[in-house]
N, C-alpha and C. Protein backbone atom coordinates (compact mmCIF):
# COMPACT_ATOMS: atom_id res chain seq x y z
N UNK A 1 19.62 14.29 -5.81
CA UNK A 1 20.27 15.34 -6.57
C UNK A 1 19.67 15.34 -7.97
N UNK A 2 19.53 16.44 -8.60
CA UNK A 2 19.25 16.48 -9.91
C UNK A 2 19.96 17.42 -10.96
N UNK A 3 20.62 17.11 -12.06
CA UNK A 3 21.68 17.49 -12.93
C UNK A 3 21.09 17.68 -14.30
N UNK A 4 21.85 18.92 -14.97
CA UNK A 4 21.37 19.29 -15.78
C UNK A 4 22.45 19.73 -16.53
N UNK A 5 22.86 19.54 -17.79
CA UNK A 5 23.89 20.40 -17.96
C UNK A 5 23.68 20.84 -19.88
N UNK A 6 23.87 21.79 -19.84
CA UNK A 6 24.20 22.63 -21.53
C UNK A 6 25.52 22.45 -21.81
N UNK A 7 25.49 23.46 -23.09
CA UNK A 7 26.71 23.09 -23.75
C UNK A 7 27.82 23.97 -23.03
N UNK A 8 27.65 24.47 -21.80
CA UNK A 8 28.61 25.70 -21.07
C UNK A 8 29.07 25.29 -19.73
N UNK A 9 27.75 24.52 -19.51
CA UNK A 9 27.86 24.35 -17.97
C UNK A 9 26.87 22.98 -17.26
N UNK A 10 27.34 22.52 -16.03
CA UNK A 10 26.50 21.56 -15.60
C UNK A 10 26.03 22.18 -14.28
N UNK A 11 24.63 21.97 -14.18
CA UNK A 11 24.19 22.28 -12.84
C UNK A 11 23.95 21.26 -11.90
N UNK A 12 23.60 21.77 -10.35
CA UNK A 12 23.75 20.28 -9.90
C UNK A 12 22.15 20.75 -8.80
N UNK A 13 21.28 20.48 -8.57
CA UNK A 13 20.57 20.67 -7.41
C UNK A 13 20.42 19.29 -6.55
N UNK A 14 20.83 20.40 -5.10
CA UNK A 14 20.32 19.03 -3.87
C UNK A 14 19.26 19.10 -3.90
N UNK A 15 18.28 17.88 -3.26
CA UNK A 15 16.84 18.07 -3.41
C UNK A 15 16.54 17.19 -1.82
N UNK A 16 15.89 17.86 -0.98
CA UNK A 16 15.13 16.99 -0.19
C UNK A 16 13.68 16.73 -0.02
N UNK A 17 14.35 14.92 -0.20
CA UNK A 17 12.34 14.80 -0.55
C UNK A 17 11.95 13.30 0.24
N UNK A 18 10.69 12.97 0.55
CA UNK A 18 10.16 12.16 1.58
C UNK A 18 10.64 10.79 0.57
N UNK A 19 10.38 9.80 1.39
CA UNK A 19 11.10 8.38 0.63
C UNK A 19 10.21 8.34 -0.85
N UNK A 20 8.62 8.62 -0.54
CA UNK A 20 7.98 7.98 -1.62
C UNK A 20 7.78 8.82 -2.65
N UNK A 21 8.57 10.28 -2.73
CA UNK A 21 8.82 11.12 -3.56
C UNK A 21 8.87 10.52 -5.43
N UNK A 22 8.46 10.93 -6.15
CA UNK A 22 8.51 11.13 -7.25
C UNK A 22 9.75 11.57 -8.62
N UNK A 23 10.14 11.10 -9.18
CA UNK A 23 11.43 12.01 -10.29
C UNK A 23 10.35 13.20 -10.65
N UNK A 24 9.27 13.14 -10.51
CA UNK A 24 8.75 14.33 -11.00
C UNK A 24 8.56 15.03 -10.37
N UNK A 25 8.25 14.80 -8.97
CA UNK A 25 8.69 15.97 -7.61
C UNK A 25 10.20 16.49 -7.46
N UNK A 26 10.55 15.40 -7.25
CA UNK A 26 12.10 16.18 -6.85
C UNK A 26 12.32 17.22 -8.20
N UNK A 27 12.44 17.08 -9.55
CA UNK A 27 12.74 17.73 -10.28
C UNK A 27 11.26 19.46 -10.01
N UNK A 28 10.43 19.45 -9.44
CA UNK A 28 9.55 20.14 -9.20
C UNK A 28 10.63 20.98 -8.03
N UNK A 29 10.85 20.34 -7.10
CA UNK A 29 11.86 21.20 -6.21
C UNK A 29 13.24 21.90 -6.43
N UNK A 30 13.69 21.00 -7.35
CA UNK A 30 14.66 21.74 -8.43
C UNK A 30 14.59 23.06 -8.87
N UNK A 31 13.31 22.64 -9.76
CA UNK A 31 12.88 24.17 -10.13
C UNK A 31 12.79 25.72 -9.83
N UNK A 32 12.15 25.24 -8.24
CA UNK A 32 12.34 26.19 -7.52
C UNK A 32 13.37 26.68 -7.08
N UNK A 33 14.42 25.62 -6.83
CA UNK A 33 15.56 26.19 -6.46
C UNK A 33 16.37 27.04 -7.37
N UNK A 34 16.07 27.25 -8.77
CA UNK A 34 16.72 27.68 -10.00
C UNK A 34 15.82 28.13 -10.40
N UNK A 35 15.10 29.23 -10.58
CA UNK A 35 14.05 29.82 -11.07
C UNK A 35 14.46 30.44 -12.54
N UNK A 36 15.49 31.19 -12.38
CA UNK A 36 16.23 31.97 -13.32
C UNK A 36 17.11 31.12 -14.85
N UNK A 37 17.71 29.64 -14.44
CA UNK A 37 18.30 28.99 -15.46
C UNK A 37 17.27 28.12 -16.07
N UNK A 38 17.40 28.33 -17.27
CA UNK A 38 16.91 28.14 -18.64
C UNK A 38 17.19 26.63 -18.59
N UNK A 39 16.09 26.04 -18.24
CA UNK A 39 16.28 24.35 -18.23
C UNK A 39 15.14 23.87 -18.88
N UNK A 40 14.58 22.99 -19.44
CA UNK A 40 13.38 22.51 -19.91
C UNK A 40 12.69 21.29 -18.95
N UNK A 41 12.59 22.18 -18.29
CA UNK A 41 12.15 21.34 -17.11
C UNK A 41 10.74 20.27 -17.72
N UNK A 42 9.89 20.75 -18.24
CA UNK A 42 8.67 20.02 -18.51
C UNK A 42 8.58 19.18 -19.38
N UNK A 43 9.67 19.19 -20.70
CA UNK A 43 9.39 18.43 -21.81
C UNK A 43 10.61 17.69 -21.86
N UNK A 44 11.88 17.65 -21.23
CA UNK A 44 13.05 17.17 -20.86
C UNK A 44 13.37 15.64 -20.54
N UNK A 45 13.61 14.47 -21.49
CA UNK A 45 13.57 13.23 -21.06
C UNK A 45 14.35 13.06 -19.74
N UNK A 46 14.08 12.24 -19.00
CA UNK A 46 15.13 12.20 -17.51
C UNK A 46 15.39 10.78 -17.43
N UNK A 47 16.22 10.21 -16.55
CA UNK A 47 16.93 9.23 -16.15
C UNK A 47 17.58 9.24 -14.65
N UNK A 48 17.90 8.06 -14.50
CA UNK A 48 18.97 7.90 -13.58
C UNK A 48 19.97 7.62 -13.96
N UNK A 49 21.48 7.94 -13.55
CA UNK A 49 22.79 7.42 -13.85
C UNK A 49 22.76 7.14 -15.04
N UNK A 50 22.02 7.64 -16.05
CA UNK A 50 22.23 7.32 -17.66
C UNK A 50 21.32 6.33 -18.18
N UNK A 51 20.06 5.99 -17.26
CA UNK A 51 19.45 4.98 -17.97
C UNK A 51 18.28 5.87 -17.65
N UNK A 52 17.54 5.64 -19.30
CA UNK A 52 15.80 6.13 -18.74
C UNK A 52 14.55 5.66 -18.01
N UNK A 53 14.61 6.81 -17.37
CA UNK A 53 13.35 6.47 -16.15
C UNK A 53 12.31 7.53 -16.51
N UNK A 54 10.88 6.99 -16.13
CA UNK A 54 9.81 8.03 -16.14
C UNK A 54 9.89 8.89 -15.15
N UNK A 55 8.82 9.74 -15.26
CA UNK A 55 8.76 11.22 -14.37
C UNK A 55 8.03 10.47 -13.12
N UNK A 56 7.00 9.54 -12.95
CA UNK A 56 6.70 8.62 -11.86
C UNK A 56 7.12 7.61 -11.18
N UNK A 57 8.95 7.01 -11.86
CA UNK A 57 9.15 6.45 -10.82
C UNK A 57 9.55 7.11 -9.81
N UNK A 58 10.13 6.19 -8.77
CA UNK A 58 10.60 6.74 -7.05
C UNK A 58 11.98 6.33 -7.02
N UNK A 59 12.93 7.14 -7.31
CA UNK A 59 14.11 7.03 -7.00
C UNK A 59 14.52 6.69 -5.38
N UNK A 60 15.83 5.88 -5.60
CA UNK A 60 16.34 5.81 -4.25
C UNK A 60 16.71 6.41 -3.66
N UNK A 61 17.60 6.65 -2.32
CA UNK A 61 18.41 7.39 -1.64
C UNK A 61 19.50 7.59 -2.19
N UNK A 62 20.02 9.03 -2.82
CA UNK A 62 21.19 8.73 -3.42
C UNK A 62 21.79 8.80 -4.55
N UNK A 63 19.64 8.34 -5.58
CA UNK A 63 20.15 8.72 -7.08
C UNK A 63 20.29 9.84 -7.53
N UNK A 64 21.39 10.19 -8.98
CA UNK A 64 21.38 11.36 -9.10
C UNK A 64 20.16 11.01 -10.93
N UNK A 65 18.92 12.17 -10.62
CA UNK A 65 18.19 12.48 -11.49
C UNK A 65 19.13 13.55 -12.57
N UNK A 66 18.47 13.07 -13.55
CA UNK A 66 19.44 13.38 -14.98
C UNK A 66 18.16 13.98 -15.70
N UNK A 67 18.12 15.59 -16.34
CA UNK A 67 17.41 16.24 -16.83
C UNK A 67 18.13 16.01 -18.60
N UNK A 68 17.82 15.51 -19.74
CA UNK A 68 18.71 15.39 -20.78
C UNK A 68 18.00 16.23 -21.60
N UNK A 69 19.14 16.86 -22.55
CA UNK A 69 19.00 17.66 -23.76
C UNK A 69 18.88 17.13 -24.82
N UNK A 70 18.46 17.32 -26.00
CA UNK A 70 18.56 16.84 -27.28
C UNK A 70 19.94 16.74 -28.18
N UNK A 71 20.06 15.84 -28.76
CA UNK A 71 21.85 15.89 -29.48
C UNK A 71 21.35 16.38 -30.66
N UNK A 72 22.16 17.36 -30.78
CA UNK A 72 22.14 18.06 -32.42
C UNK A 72 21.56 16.98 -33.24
N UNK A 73 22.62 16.00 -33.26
CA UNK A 73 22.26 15.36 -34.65
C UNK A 73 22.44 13.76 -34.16
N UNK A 74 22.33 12.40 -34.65
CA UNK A 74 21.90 11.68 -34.71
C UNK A 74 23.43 10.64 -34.37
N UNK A 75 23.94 10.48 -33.76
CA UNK A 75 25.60 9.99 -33.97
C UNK A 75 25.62 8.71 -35.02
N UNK A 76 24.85 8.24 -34.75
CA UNK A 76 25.05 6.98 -35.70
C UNK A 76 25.03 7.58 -37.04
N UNK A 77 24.09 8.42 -37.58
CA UNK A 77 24.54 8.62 -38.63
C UNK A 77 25.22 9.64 -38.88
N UNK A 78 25.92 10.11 -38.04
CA UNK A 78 27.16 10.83 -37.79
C UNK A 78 28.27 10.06 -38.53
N UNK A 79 28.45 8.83 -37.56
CA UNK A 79 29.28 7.92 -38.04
C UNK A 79 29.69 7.47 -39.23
N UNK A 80 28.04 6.92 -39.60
CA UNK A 80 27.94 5.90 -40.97
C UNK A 80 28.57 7.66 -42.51
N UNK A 81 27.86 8.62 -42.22
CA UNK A 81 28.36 9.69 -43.23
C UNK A 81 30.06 10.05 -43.14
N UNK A 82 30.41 10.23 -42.19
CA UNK A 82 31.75 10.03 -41.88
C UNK A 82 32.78 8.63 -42.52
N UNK A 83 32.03 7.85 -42.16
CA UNK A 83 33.02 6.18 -43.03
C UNK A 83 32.54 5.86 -44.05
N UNK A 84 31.75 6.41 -44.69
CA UNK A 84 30.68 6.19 -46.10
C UNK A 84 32.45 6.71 -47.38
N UNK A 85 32.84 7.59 -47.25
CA UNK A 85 33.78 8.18 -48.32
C UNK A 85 34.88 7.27 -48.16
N UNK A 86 35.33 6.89 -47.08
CA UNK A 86 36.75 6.32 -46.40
C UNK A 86 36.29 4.93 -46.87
N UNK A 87 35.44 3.97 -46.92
CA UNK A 87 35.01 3.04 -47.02
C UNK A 87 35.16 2.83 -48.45
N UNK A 88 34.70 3.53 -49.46
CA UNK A 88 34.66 3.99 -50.84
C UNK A 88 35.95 4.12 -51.49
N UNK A 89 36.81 4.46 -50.77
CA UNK A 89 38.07 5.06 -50.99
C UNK A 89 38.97 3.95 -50.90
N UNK A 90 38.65 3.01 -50.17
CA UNK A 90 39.68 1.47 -49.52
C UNK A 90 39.39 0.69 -50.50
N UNK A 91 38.45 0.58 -51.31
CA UNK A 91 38.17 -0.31 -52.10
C UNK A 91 39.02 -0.33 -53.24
């Protein structure tokens, strides 16, 4: 399976592919199956289950391939600007 999701919606494609298949094939079959949604298929970091994997390893039976987006902004220093005043303020 391979998943993709924006800020609206998550997509999901089944994918069937031979054992020694590729994350970069299956997501190739993806494609096709979704011609029309706006995914970044080519420049898009991917993973499995939340951990990063290259476009050449060989997923197992089962995994779900993860197409990821970019985060606006940086959380950590999301954070640290957020407790920077409050921090200041306790003192």
């Amino acid at each position: 399976m391979v998943a993709y999701g924006d800020s609206s919606r998550q997509y999901l494609w089944r994918v069937a592919l031979p054992a020694e298949a590729t994350i970069a094939e299956a997501i190739e079959v993806a494609r096709r199956q979704a011609p029309d949604v706006d995914v970044p298929w080519d420049s898009a970091p991917v993973g499995i289950f939340g951990e990063p994997r290259s476009r050449a390893d060989v997923p197992a039976d089962g995994d779900r391939i993860e197409l990821y987006r970019p985060l606006p902004d940086d959380p950590r220093a999301r954070r640290r600007a957020q407790s920077a005043p409050r921090s200041k303020a306790s003192k």
